[in-house]
Protein backbone atom coordinates (compact mmCIF):
# COMPACT_ATOMS: atom_id res chain seq x y z
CA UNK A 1 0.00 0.00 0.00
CA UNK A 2 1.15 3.35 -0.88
CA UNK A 3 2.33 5.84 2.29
CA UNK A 4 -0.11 8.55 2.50
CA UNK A 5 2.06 11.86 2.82
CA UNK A 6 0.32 14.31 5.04
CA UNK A 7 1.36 17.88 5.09
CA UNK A 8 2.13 19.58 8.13
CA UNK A 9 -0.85 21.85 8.16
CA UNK A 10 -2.55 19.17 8.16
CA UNK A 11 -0.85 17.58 11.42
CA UNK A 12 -1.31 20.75 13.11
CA UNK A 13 -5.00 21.14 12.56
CA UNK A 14 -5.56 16.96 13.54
CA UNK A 15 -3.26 18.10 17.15
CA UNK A 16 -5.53 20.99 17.89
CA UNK A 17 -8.89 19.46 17.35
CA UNK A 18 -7.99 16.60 18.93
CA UNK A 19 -6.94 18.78 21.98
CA UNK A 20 -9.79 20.39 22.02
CA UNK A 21 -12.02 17.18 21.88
CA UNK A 22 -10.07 15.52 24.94
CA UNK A 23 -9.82 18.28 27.02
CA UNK A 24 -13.41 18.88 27.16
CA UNK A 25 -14.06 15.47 27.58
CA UNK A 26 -11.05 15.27 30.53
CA UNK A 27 -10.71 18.35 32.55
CA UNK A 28 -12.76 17.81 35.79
CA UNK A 29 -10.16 14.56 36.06
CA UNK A 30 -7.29 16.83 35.48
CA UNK A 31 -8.51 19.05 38.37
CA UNK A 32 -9.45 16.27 40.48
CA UNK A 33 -5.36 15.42 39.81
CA UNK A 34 -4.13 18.87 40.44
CA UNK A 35 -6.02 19.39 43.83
CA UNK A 36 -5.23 15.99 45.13
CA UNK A 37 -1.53 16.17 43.96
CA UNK A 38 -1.09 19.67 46.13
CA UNK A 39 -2.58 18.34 49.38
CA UNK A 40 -0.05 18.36 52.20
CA UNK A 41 -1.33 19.24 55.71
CA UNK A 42 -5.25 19.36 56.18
CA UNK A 43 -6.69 16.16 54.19
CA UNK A 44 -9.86 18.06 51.74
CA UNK A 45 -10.19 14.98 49.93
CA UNK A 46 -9.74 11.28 50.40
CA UNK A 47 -9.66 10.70 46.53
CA UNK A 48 -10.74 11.19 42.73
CA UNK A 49 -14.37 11.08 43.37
CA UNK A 50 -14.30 12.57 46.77
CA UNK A 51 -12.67 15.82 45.20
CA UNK A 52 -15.32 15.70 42.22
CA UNK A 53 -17.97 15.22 44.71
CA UNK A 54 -17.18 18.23 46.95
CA UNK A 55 -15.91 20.38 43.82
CA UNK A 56 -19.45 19.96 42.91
CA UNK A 57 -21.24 20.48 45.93
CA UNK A 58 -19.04 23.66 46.73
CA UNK A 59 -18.51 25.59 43.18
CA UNK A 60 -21.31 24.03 40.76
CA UNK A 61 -20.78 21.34 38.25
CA UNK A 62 -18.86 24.18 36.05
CA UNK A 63 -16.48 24.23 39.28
CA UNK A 64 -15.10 21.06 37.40
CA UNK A 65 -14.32 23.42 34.37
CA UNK A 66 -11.58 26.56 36.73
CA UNK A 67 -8.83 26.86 34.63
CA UNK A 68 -10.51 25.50 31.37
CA UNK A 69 -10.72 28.21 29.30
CA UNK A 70 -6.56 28.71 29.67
CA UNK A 71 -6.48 24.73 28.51
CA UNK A 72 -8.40 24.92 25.45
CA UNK A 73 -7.27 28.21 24.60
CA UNK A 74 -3.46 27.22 24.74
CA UNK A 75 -4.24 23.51 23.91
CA UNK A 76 -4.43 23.56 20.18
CA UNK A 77 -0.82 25.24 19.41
CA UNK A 78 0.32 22.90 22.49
CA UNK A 79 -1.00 19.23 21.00
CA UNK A 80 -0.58 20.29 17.80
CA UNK A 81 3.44 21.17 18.59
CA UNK A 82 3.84 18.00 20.11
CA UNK A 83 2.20 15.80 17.89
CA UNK A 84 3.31 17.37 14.30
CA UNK A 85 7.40 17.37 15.91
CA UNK A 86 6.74 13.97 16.55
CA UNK A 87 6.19 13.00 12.64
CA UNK A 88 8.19 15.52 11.48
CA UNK A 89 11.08 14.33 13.50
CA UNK A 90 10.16 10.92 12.56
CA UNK A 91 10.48 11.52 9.36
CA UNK A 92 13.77 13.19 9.19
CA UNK A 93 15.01 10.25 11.77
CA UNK A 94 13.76 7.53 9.42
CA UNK A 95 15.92 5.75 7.25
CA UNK A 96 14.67 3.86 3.50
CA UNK A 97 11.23 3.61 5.37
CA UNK A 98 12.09 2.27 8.43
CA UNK A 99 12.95 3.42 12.18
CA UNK A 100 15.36 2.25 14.93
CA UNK A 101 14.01 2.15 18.41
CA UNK A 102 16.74 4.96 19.61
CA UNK A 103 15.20 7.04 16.17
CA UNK A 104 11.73 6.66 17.74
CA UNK A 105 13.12 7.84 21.30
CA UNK A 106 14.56 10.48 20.11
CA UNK A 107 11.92 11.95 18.19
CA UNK A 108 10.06 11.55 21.36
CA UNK A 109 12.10 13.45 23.11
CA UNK A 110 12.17 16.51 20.51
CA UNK A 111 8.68 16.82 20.34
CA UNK A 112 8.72 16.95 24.30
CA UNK A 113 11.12 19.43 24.26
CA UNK A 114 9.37 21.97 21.52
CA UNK A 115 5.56 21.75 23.42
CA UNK A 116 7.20 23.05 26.67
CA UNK A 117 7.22 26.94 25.00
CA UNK A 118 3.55 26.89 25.12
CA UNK A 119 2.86 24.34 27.98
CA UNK A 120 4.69 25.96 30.57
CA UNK A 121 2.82 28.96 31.04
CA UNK A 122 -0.40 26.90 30.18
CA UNK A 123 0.24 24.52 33.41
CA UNK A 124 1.07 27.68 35.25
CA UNK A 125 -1.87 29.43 34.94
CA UNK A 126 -4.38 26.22 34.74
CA UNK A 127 -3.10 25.13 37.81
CA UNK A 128 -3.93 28.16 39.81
CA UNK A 129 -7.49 28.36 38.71
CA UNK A 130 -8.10 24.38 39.44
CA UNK A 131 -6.58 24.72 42.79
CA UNK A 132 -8.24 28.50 44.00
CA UNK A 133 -11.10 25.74 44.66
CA UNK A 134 -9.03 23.51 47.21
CA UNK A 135 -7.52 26.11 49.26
CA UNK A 136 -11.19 28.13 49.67
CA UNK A 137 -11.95 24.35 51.08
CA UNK A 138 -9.21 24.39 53.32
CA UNK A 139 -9.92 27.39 54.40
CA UNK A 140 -13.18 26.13 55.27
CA UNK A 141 -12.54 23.39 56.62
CA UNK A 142 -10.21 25.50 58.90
CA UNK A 143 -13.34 27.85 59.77
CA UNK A 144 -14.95 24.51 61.31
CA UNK A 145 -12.28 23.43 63.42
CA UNK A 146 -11.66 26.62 64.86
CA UNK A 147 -15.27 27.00 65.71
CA UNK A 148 -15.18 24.04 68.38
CA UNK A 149 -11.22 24.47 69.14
CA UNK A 150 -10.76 26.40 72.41
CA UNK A 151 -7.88 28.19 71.08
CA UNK A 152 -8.42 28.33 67.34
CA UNK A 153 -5.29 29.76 64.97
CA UNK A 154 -4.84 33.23 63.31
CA UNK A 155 -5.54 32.41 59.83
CA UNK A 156 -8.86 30.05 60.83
CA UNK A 157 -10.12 32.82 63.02
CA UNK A 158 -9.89 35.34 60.03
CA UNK A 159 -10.99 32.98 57.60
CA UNK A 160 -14.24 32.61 59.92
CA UNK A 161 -15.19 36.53 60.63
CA UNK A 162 -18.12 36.82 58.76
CA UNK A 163 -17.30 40.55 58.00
CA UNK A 164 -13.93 39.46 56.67
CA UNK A 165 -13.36 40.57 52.40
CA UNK A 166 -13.22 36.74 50.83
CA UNK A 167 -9.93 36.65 47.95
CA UNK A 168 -11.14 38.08 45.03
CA UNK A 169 -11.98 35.48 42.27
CA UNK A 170 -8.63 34.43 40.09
CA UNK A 171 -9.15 34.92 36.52
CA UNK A 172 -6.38 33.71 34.09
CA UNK A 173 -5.73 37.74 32.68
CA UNK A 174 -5.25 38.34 36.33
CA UNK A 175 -2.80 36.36 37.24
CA UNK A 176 -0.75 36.70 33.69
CA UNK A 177 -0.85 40.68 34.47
CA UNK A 178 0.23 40.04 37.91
CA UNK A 179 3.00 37.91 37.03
CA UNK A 180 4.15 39.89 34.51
CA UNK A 181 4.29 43.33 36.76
CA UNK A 182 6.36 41.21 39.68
CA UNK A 183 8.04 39.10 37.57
CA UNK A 184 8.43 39.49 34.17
CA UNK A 185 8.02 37.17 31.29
CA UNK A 186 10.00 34.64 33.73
CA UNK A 187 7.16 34.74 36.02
CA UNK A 188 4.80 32.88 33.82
CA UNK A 189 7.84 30.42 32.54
CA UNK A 190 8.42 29.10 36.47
CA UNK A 191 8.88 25.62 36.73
CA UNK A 192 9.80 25.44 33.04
CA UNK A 193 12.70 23.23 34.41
CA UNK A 194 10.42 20.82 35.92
CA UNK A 195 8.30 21.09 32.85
CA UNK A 196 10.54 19.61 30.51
CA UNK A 197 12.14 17.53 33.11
CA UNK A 198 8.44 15.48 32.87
CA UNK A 199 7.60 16.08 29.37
CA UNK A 200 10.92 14.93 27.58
CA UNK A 201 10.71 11.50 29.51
CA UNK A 202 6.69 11.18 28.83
CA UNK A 203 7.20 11.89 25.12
CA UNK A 204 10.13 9.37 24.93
CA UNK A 205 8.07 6.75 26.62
CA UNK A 206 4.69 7.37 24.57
CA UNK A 207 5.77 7.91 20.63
CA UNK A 208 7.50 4.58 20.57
CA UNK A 209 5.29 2.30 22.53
CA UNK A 210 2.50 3.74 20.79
CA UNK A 211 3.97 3.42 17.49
CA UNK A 212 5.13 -0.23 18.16
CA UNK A 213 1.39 -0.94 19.49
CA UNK A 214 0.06 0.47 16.80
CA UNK A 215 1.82 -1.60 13.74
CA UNK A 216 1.15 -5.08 15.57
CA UNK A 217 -0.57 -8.13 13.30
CA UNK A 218 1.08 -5.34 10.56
CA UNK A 219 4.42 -6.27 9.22
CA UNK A 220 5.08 -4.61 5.81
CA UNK A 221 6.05 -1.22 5.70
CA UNK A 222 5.26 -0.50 9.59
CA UNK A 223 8.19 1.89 10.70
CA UNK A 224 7.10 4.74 8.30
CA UNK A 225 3.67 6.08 9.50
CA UNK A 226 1.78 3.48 11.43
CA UNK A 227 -1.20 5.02 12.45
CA UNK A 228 -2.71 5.58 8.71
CA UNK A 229 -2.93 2.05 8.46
CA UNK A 230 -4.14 0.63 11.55
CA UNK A 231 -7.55 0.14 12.21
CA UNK A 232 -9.17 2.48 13.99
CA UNK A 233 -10.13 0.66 17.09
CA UNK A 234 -6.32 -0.39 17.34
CA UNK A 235 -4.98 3.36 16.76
CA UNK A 236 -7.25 4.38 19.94
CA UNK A 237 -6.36 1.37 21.86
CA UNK A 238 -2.51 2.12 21.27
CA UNK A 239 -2.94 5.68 22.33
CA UNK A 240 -5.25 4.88 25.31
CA UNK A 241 -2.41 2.52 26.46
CA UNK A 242 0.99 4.40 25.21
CA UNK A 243 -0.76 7.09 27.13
CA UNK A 244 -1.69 5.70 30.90
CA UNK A 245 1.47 4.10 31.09
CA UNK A 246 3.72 7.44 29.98
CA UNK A 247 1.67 9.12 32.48
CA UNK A 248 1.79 6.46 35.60
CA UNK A 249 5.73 6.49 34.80
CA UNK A 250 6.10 10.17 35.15
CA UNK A 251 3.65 11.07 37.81
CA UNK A 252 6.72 11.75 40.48
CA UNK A 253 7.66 14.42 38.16
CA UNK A 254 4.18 15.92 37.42
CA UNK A 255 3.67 16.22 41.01
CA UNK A 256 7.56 18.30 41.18
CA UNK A 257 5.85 20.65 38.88
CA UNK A 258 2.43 21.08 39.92
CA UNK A 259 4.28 21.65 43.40
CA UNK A 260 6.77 24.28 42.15
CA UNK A 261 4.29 26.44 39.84
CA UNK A 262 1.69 26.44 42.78
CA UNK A 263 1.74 30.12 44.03
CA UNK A 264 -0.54 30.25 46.30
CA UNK A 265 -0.07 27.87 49.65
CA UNK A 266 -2.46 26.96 52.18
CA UNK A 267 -1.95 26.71 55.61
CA UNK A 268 1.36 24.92 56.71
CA UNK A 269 2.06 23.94 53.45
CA UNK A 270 5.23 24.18 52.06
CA UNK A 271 6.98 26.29 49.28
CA UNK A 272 10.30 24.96 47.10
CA UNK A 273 13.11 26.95 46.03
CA UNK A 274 13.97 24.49 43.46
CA UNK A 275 13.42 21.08 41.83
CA UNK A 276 16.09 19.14 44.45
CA UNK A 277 14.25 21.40 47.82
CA UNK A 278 10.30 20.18 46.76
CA UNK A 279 12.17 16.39 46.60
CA UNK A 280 13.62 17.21 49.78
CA UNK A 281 11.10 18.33 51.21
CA UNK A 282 7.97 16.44 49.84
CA UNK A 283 10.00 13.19 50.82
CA UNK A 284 10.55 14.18 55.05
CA UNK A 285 7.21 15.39 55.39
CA UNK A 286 5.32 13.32 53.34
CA UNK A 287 7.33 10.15 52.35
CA UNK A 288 7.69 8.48 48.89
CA UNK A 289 4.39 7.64 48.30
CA UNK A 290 3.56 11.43 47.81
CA UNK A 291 5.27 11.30 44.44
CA UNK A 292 2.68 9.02 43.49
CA UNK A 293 -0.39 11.47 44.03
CA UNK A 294 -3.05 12.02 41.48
CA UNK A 295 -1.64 8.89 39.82
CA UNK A 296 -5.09 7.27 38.92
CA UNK A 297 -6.04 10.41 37.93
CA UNK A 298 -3.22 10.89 35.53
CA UNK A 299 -3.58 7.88 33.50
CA UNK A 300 -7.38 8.06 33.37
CA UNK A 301 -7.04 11.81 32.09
CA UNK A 302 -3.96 11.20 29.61
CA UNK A 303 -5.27 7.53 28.50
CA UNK A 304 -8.60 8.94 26.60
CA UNK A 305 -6.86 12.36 25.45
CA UNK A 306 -3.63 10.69 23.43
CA UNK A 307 -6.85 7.56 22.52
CA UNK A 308 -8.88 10.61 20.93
CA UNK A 309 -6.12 12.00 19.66
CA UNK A 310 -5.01 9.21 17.27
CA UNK A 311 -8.25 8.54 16.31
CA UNK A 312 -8.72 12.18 14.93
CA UNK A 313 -5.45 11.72 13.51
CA UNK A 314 -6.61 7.89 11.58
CA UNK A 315 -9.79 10.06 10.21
CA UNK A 316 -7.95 12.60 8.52
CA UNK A 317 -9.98 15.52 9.76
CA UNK A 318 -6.94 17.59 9.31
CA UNK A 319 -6.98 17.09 5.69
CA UNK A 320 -10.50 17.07 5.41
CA UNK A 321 -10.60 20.75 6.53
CA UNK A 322 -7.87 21.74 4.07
CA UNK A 323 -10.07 19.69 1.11
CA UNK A 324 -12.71 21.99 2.20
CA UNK A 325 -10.68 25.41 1.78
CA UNK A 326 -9.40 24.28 -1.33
């Protein structure tokens, strides 16, 4: 069968819709994983559907959605980075057709590399609006205690005044202007280090499994472009896979970032100077199983978004669009 060239417009329109489509179908989990992932002291919730529950009951069912609009906004060029520097740098890597395993690693790992200019500040500022939600908890939470504590703390007393000014609500221009008067462009790149520190292993773990996945039962020409030739129940099954292990393997380092670009603490919680401090620091107070936080959540958000991903990628919608426009 004759390989199907597809242009890179193309690739970058399939990344972004398929972005698009999984984070709207994936978000609340993402939240769920963010909130649980920067628990420390007081306990707000015991789990996934504990968080969802109470995210719910507190903030609405579009609670679920804080920090959404940043996501799909930023999501498109993000996905659509990642996913066209994959084939490109396939491509390039690829020898008379074919691809060694260190060729399919390394592609990996440049795509990883090139998303982290636009995911960066999208983690930054997503993560801020998902947690505003767990530390107005917390706070509450600390309200209660206080009120049947004899000698109840500072910040719980203020936080139960009922004349007391509540935080204003975070909004994603907010915090950009914000961190851009007090810190400059750097301000909205913090935690880059971390960033690419998880992304670079994730992408070198996901392209190749997925790609090796994705040509099995297929021998003939199977190292060029796999996924225009698989079925598409096996495409989505490779991605669904690829994806929730990549994401189980790198959860230590997702929660390293989601700790470092977390600006705003709760009470007795802890803040990092650096990637080797939050180790330090998250492993005496909290042990190694804190590395491991949000873990479910992780694999059941990145499983269905790289599954719906490939499978907008085997329809072609990409070129579809560009039939359209002529």
């Amino acid at each position: 069968m004759a390989e199907k060239k597809v242009s890179l417009p193309a690739k970058l329109i399939n990344g972004g819709v398929a972005g698009l489509v999984g984070v709207t179908c994936v978000f609340p989990i993402d939240l769920a994983k963010t909130r649980l992932q920067n628990q420390q002291g007081a306990r707000v919730y015991s789990g996934m559907l504990d968080c969802l529950a109470k995210t719910i009951k507190m903030e609405g069912y579009f609670g679920m959605y804080r920090g959404a609009a940043v996501n799909l906004t930023l999501v498109t060029p993000e996905k659509a980075i990642k996913l066209a520097a994959n084939d490109v740098f396939r491509q390039k890597l690829s020898k008379d057709g074919k691809l060694a395993l260190w060729g399919e690693i390394l592609a990996g790992c440049g795509a990883g590399t090139c998303q982290v200019v636009v995911t960066t500040p999208m983690e930054m500022l997503k993560i801020q609006l998902q947690d505003a939600g767990r530390l107005a908890a917390q706070r509450t939470v600390a309200a209660s205690a206080s009120a049947t504590s004899p000698t109840p703390s500072l910040v719980a007393s203020r936080a139960a005044q009922p004349g007391t000014n509540a935080p204003p609500q975070p909004s994603a221009t907010r915090i950009t202007l914000e961190l851009l008067k007090t810190r400059g462009l750097r301000g909205l790149y913090k935690g880059a280090g971390a960033t690419l520190m998880r992304d670079v292993p994730f992408s070198m773990i996901y392209f190749p499994l997925f790609a090796n996945l994705n040509a099995v039962g297929r021998t003939e020409d199977r190292y060029s472009n796999p996924q225009e030739r698989a079925p598409f129940l096996q495409s989505f099954v490779a991605g669904c896979t690829a994806g929730s292990v990549a994401a189980v393997a790198v959860t230590p380092l997702d929660v390293i970032k989601t700790r470092l670009q977390t600006l705003q603490k709760g009470e007795g919680e802890d803040s990092y100077r650096g990637i080797i401090d939050c180790v330090q620091r998250v492993l005496k107070r909290e042990g190694p199983s804190a590395f491991l936080k949000g873990a479910t959540c992780r694999a059941l958000v990145i499983a269905p978004l790289f599954g719906i991903a490939q499978g907008v990628y085997f329809l072609g919608i990409g070129e579809h669009v560009l039939g359209l426009l002529g």
